[in-house]
C-alpha atoms as a PDB file:
ATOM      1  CA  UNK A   1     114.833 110.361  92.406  1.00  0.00           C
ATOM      2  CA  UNK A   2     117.430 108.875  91.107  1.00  0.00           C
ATOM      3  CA  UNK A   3     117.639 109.713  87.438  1.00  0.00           C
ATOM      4  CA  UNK A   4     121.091 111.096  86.312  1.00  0.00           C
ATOM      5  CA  UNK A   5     122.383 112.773  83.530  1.00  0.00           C
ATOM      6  CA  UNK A   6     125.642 111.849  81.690  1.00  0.00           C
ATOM      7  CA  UNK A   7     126.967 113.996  79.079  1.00  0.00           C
ATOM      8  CA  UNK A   8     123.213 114.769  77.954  1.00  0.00           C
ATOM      9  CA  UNK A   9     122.031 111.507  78.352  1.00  0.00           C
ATOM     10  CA  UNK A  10     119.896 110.402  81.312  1.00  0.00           C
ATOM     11  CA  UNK A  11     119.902 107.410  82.335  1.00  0.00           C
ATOM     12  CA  UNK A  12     117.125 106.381  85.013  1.00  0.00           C
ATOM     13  CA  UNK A  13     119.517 105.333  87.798  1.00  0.00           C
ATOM     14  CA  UNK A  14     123.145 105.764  87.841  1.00  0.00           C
ATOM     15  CA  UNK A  15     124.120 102.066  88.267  1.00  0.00           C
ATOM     16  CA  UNK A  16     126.074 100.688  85.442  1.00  0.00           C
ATOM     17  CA  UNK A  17     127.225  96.980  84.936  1.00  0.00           C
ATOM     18  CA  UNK A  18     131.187  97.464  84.695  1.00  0.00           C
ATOM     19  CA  UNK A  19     132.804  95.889  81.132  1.00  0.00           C
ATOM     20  CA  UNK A  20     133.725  92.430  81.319  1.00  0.00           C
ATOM     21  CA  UNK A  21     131.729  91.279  84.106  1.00  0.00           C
ATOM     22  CA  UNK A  22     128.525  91.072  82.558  1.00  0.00           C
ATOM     23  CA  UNK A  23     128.878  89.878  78.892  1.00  0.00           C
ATOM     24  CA  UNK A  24     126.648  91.650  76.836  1.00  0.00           C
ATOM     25  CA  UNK A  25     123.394  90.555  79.411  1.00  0.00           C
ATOM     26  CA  UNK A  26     122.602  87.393  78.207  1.00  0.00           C
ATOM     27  CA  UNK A  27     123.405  85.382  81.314  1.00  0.00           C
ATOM     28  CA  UNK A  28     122.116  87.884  83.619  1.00  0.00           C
ATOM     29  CA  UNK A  29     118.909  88.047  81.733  1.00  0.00           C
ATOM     30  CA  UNK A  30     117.271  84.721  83.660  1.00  0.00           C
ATOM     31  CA  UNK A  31     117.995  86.336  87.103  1.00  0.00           C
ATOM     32  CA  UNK A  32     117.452  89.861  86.613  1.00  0.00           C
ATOM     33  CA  UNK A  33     115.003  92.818  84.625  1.00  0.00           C
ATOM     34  CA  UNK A  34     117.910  94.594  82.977  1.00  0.00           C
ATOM     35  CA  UNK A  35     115.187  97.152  82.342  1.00  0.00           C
ATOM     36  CA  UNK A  36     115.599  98.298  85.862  1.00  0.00           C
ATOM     37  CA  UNK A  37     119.445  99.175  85.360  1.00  0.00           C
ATOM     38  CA  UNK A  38     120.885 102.717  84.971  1.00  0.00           C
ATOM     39  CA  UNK A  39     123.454 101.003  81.878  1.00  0.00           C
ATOM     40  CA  UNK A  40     125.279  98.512  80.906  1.00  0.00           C
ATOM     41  CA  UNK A  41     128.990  98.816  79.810  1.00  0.00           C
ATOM     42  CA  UNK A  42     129.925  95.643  77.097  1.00  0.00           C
ATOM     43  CA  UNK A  43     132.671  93.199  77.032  1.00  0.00           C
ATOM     44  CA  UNK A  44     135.655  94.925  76.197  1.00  0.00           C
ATOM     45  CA  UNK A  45     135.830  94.574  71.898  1.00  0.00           C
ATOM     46  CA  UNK A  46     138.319  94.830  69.672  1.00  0.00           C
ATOM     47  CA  UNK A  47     138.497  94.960  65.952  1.00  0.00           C
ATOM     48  CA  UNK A  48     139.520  91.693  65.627  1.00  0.00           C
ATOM     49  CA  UNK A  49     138.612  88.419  67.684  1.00  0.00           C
ATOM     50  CA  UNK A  50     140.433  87.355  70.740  1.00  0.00           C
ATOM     51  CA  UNK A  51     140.532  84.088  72.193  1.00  0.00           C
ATOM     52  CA  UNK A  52     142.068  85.194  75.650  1.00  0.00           C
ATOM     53  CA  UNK A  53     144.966  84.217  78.095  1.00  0.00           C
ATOM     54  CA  UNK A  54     146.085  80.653  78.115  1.00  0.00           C
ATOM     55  CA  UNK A  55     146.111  78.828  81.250  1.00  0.00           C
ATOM     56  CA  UNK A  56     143.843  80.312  84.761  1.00  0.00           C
ATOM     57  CA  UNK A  57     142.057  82.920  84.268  1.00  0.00           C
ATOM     58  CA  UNK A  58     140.466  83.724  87.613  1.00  0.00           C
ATOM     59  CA  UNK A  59     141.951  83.817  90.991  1.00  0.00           C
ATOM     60  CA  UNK A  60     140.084  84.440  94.471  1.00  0.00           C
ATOM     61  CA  UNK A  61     142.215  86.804  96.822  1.00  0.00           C
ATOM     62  CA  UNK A  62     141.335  87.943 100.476  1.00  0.00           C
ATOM     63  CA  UNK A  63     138.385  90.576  99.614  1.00  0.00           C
ATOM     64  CA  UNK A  64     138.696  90.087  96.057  1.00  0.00           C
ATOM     65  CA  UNK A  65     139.548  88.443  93.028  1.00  0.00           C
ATOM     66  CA  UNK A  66     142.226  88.619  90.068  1.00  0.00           C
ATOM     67  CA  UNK A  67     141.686  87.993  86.797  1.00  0.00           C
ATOM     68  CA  UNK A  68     143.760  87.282  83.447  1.00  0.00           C
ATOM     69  CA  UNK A  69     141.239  86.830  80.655  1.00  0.00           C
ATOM     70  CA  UNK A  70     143.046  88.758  77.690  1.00  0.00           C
ATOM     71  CA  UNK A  71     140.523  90.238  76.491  1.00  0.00           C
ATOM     72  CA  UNK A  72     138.621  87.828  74.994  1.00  0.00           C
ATOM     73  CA  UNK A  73     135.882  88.836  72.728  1.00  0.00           C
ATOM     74  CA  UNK A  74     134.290  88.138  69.573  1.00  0.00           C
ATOM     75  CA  UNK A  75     135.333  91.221  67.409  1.00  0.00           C
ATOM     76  CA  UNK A  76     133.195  94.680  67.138  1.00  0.00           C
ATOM     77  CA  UNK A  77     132.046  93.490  64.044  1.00  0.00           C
ATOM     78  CA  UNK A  78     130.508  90.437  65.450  1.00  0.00           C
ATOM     79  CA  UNK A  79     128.865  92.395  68.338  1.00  0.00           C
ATOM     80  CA  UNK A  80     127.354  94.749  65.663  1.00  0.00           C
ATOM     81  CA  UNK A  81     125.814  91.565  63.502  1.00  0.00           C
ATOM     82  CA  UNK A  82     125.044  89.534  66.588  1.00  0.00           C
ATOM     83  CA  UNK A  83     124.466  91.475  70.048  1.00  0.00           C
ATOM     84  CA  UNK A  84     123.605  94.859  69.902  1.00  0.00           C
ATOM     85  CA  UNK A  85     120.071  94.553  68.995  1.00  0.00           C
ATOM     86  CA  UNK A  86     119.358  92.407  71.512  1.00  0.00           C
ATOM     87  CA  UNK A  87     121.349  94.579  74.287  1.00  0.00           C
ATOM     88  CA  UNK A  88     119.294  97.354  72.373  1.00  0.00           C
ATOM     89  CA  UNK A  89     116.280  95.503  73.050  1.00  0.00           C
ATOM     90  CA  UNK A  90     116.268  96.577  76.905  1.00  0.00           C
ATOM     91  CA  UNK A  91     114.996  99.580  78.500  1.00  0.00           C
ATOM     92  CA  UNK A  92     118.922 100.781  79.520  1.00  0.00           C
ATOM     93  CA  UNK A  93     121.796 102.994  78.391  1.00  0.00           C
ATOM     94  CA  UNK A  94     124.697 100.081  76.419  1.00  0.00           C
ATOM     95  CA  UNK A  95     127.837 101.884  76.313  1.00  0.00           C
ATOM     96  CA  UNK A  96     130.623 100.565  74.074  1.00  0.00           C
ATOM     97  CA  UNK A  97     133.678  99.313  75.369  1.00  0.00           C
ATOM     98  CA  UNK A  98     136.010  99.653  73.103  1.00  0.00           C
ATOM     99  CA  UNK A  99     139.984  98.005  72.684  1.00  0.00           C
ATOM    100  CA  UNK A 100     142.714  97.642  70.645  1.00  0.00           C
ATOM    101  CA  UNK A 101     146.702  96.608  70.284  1.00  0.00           C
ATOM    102  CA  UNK A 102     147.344  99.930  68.267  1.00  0.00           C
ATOM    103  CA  UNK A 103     146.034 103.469  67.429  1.00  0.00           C
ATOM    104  CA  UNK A 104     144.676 101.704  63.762  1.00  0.00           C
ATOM    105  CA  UNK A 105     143.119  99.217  65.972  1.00  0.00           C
ATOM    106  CA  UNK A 106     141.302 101.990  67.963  1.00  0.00           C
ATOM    107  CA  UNK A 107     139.978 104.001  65.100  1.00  0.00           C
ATOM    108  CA  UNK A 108     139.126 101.067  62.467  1.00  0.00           C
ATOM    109  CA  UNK A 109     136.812  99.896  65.346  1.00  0.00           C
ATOM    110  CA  UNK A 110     135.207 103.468  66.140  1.00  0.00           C
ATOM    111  CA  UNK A 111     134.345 103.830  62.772  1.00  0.00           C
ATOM    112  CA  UNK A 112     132.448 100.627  62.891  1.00  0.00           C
ATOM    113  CA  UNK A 113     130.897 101.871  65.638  1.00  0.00           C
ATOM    114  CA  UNK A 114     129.652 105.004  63.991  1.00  0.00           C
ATOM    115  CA  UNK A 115     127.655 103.558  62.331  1.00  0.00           C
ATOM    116  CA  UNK A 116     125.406 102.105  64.700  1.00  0.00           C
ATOM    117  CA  UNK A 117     123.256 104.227  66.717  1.00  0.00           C
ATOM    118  CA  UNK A 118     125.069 103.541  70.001  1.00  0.00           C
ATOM    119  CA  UNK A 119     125.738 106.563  71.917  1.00  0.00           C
ATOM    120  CA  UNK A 120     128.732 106.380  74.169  1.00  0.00           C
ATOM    121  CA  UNK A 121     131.886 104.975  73.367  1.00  0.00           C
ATOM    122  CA  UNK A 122     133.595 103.763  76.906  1.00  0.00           C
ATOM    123  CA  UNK A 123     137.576 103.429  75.298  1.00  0.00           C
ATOM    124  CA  UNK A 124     139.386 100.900  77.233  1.00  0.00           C
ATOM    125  CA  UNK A 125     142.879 102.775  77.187  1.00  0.00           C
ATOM    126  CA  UNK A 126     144.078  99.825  79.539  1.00  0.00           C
ATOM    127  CA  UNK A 127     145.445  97.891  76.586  1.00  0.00           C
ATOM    128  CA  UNK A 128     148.933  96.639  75.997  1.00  0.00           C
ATOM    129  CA  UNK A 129     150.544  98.699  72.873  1.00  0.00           C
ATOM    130  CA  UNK A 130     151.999  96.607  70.973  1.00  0.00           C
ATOM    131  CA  UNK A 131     154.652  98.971  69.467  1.00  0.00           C
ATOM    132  CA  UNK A 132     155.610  99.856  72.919  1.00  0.00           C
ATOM    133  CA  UNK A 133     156.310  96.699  74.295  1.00  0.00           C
ATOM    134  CA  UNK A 134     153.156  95.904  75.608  1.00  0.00           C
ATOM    135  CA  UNK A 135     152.947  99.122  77.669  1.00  0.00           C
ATOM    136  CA  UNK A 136     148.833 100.067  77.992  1.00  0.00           C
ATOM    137  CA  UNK A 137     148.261 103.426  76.184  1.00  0.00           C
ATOM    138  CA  UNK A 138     146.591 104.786  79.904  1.00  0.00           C
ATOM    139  CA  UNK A 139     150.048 104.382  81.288  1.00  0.00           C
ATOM    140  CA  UNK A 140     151.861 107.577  80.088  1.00  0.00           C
ATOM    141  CA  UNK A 141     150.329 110.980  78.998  1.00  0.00           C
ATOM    142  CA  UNK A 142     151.446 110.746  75.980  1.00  0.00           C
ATOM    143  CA  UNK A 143     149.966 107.750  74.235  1.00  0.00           C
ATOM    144  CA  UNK A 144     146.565 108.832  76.211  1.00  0.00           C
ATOM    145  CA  UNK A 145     146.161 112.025  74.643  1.00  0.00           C
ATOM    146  CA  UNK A 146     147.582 110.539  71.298  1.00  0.00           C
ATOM    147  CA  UNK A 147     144.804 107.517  71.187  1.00  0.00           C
ATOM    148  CA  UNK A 148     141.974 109.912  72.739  1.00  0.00           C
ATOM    149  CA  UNK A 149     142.573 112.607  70.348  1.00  0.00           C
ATOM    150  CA  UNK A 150     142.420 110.360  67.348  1.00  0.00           C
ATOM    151  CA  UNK A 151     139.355 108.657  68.349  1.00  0.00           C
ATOM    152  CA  UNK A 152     137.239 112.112  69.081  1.00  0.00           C
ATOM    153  CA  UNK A 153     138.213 113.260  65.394  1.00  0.00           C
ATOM    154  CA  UNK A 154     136.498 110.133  63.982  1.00  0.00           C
ATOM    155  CA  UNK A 155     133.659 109.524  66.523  1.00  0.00           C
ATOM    156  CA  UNK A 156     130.832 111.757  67.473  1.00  0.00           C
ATOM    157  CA  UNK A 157     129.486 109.477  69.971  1.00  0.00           C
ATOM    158  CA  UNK A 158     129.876 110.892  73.859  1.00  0.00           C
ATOM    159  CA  UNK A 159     133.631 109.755  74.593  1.00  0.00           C
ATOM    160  CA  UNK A 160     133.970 108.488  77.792  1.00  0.00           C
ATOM    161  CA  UNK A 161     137.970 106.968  78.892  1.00  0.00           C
ATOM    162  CA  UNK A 162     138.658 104.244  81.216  1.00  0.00           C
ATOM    163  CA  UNK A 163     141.517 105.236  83.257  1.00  0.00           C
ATOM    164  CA  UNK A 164     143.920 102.809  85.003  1.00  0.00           C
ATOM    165  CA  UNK A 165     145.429 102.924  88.282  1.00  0.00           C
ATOM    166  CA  UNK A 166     148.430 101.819  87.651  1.00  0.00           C
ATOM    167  CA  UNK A 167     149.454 105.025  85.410  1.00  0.00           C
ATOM    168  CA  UNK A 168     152.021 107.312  86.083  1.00  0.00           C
ATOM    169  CA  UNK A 169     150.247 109.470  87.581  1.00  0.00           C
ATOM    170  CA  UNK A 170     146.708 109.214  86.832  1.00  0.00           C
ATOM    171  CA  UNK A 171     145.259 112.756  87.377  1.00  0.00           C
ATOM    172  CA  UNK A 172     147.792 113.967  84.877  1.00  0.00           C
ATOM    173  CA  UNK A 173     146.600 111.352  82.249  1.00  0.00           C
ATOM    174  CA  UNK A 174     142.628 112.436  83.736  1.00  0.00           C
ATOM    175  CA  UNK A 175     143.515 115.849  82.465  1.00  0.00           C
ATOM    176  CA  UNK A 176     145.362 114.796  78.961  1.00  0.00           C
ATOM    177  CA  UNK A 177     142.677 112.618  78.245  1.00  0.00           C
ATOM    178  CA  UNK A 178     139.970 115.858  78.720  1.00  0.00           C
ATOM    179  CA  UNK A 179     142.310 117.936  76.941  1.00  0.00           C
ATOM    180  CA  UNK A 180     142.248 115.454  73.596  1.00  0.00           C
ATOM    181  CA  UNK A 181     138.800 115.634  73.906  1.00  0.00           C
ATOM    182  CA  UNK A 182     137.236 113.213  75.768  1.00  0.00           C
ATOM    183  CA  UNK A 183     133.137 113.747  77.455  1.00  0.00           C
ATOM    184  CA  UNK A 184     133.661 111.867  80.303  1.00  0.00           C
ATOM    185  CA  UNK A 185     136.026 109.793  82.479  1.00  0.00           C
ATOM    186  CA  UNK A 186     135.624 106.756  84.352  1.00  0.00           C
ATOM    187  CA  UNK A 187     137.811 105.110  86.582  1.00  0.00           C
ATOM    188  CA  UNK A 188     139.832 102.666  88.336  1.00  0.00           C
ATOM    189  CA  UNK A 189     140.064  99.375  86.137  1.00  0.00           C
ATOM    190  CA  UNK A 190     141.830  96.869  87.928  1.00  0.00           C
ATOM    191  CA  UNK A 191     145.215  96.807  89.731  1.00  0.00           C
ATOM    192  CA  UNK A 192     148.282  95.035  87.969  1.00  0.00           C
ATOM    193  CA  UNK A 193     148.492  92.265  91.161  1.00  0.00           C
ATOM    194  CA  UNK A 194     150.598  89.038  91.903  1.00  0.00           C
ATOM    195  CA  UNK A 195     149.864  86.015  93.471  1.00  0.00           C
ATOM    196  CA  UNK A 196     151.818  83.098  93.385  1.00  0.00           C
ATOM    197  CA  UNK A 197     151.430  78.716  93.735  1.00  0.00           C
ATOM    198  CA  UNK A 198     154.178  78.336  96.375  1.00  0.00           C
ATOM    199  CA  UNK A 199     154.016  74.249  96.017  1.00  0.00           C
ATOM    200  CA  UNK A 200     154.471  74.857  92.151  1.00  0.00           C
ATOM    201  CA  UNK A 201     157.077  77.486  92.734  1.00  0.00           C
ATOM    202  CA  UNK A 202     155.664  79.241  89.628  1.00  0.00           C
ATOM    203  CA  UNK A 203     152.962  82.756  89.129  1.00  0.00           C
ATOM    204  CA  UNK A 204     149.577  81.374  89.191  1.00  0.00           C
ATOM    205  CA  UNK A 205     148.424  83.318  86.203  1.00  0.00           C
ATOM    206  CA  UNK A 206     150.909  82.235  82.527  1.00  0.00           C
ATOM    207  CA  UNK A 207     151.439  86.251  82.350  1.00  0.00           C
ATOM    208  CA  UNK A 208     152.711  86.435  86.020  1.00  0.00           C
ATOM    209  CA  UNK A 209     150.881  89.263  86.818  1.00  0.00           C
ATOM    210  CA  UNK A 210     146.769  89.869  86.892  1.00  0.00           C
ATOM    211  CA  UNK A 211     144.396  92.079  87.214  1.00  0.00           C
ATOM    212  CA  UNK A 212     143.309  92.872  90.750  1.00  0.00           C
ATOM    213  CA  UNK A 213     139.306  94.025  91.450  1.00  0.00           C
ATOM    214  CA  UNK A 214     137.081  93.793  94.349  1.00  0.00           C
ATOM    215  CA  UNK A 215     136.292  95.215  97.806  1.00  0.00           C
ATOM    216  CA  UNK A 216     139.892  95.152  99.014  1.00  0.00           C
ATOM    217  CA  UNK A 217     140.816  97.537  96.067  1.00  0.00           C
ATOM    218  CA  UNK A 218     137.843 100.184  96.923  1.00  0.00           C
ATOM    219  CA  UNK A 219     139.288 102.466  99.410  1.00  0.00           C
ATOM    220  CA  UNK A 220     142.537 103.532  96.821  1.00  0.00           C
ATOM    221  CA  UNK A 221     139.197 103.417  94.052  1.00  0.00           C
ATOM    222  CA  UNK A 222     137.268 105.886  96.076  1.00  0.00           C
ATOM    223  CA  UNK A 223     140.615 108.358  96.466  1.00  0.00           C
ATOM    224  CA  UNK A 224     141.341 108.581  92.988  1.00  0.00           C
ATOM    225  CA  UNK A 225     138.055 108.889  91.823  1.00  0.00           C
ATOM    226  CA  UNK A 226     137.596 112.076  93.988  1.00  0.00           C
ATOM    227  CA  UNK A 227     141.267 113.455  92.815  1.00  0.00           C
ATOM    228  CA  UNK A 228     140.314 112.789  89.214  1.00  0.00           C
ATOM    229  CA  UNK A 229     136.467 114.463  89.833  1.00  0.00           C
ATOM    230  CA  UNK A 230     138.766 117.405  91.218  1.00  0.00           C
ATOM    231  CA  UNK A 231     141.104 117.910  88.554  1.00  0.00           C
ATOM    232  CA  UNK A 232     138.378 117.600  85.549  1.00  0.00           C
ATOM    233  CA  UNK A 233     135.785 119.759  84.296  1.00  0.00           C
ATOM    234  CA  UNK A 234     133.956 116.782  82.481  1.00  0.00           C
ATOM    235  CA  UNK A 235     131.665 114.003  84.808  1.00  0.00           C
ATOM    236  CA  UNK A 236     133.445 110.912  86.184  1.00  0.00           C
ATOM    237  CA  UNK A 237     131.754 107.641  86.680  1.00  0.00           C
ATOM    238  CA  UNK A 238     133.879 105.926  89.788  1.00  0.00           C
ATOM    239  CA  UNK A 239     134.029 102.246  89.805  1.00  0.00           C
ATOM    240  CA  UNK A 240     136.428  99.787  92.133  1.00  0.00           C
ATOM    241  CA  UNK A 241     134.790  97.583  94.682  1.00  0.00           C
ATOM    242  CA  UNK A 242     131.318  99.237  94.946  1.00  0.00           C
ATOM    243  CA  UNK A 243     129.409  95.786  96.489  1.00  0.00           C
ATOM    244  CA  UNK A 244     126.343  97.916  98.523  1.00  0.00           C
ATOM    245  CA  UNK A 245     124.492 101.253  98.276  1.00  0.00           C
ATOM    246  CA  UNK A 246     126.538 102.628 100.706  1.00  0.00           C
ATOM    247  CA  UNK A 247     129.918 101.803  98.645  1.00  0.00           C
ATOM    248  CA  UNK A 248     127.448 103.479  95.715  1.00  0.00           C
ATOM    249  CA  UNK A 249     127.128 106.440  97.582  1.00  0.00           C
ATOM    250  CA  UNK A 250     130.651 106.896  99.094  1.00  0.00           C
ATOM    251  CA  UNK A 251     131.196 107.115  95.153  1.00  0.00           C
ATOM    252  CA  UNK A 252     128.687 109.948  94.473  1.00  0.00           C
ATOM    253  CA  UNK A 253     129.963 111.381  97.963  1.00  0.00           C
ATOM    254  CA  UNK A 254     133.705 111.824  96.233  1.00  0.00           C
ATOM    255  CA  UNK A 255     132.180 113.544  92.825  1.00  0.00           C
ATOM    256  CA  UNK A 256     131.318 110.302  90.631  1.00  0.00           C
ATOM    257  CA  UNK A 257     128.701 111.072  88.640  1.00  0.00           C
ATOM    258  CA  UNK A 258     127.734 107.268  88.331  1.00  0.00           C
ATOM    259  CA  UNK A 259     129.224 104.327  89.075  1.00  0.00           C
ATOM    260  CA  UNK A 260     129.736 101.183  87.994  1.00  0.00           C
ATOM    261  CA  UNK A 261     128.968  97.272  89.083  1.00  0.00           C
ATOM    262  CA  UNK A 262     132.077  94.563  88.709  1.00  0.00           C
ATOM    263  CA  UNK A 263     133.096  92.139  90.574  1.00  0.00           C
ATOM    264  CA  UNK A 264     130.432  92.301  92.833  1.00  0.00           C
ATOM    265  CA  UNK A 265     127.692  90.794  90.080  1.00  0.00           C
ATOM    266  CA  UNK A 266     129.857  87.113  90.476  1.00  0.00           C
ATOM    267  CA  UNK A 267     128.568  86.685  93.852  1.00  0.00           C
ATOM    268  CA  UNK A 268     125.153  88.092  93.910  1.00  0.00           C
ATOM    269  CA  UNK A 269     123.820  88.418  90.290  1.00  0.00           C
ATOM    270  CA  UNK A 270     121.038  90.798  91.770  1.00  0.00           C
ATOM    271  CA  UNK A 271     123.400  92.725  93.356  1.00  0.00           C
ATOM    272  CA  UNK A 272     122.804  95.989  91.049  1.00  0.00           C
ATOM    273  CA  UNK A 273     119.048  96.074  91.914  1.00  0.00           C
ATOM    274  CA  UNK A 274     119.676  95.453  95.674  1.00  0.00           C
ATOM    275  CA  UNK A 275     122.087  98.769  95.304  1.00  0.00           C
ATOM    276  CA  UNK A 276     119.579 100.473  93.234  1.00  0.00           C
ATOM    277  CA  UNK A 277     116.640 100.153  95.848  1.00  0.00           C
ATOM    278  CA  UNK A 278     119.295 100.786  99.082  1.00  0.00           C
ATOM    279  CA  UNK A 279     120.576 104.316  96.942  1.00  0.00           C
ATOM    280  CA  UNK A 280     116.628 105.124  97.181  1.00  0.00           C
ATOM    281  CA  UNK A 281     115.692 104.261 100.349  1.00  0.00           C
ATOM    282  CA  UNK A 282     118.592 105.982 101.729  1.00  0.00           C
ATOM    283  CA  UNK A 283     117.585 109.351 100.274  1.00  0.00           C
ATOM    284  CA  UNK A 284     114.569 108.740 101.015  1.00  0.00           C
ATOM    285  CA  UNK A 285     115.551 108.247 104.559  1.00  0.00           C
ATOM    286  CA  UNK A 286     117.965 111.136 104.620  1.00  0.00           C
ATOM    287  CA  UNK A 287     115.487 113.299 102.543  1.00  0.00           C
ATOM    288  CA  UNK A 288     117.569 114.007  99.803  1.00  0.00           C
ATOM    289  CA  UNK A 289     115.434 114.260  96.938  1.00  0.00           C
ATOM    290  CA  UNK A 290     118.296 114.478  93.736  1.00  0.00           C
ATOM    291  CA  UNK A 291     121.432 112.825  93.805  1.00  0.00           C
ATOM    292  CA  UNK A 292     122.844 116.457  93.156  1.00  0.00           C
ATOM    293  CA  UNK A 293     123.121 117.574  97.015  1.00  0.00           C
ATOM    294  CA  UNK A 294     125.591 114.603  97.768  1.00  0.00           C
ATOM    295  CA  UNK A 295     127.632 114.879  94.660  1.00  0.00           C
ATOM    296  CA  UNK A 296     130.870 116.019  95.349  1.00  0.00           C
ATOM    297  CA  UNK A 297     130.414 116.553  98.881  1.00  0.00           C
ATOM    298  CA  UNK A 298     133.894 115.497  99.955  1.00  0.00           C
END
């Protein structure tokens, strides 16, 4: 009933765990049969090691939370020697997210990745550039299609790019990033966000601003995710503040061909299975029989 297809693969349901809010399953494991999941989407790697943001890391917000963890992982290399069998080990779809400070970055660590038998790369275009200041390469058309394009000529795992909200413009960088090449496209990460300590007078997060994810940030999720779904020829999984079935279906409703789990797993670690069993017992009550006849509906 549920099974979906993805760029030729099929996973059994289309409910991913979103990158960086779910490790690489270990601490899920004791609470949950990951077997029952549609995929799960790694901790964001790089090719080298990162330690992370100084200082907080997580804030709670009205309907959400922020979060300023700097990408702290142990290296693509490390998750090669030391997770990916056991991720591999479950009955699930592991897609590869994958970082990096510069283009070198990008393709030293897909070409570690090539040689594994992973199939889908989920690039992470969200990070800062260093030669531009910092700016994230999903900010401006250009550097998108630059870092896409040099990826696909050195990976022939399915290519699916993580599109930010905060770019100028994100259909336009939807439609560079399918014209370098990329499968698939999946989308929002989180919103660059503010909050402040007014008793210390100072940003609570060292970098000032943080990454904003949760239920408030849904509605503005579920609009570009049907504008992107629009403007592309290639599937789109939507993700942004999906915490029930029906969020999970509002998704499929606006053209997502799957979606994907965050910030919602911190407060109910079940939650994915509990949105798995309310997708089929709605179409089951609504006699849809394939997520097809909803898809795109809007």
């Amino acid at each position: 009933m549920l099974k979906t297809n993805l760029c030729g693969i099929e996973f059994k349901n289309p409910v991913i765990a979103a990158s960086g809010t779910f490790g690489f399953g270990r601490e899920f494991a004791p609470y949950m049969d990951l077997n029952l999941l549609g995929g799960i989407s790694t901790k964001g790697l790089t090719l080298h090691a990162k330690q992370g943001n100084i200082g907080q890391r997580i804030h709670e917000t009205p309907a959400g939370i922020m979060n300023s963890i700097g990408l702290q992982n142990p290296s693509v290399e490390s998750f090669i020697r030391d997770e990916l069998a056991y991720m591999q080990g479950f009955d699930t779809q592991i897609l590869v997210n994958l970082g990096g400070n510069n283009l070198q970055e990008y393709l030293e660590g897909a070409r570690l990745l090539e040689e594994t038998d992973i199939r889908i790369i989920e690039l992470n275009i969200s990070c800062p550039n260093v030669k531009e200041g910092g700016m994230a390469f999903g900010i401006r058309c250009e550097s998108a299609y630059e870092v896409v394009k040099a990826v696909r000529e050195v990976s022939s795992k399915v290519l699916m790019v993580k599109l930010s909200p905060n770019a100028d413009g994100i259909i336009s960088v939807a439609t560079e990033c399918e014209r370098a090449g990329a499968d698939a496209l999946s989308l929002v990460n989180t919103f660059n966000a503010l909050a402040i300590d007014i008793y210390r007078r100072k940003p609570i997060f060292e970098n000032v601003t943080a990454g904003l994810s949760g239920p408030c940030i849904k509605p503005i999720a579920l609009r570009m995710t049907r504008e992107v779904a629009q403007a592309v020829s290639i599937p789109v999984v939507g993700m942004g503040g999906i915490m029930n079935f029906e969020d999970a279906i509002e998704f499929i409703m606006a053209g997502a061909t799957a979606i994907q789990v965050g910030t919602a797993n911190f407060i109910e670690p079940r939650v994915m299975l509990e949105i798995i069993e309310g997708m089929e017992e709605f179409m089951r009550r609504e006699n849809i029989s394939d997520l097809s006849e909803i898809r795109g509906i809007i």
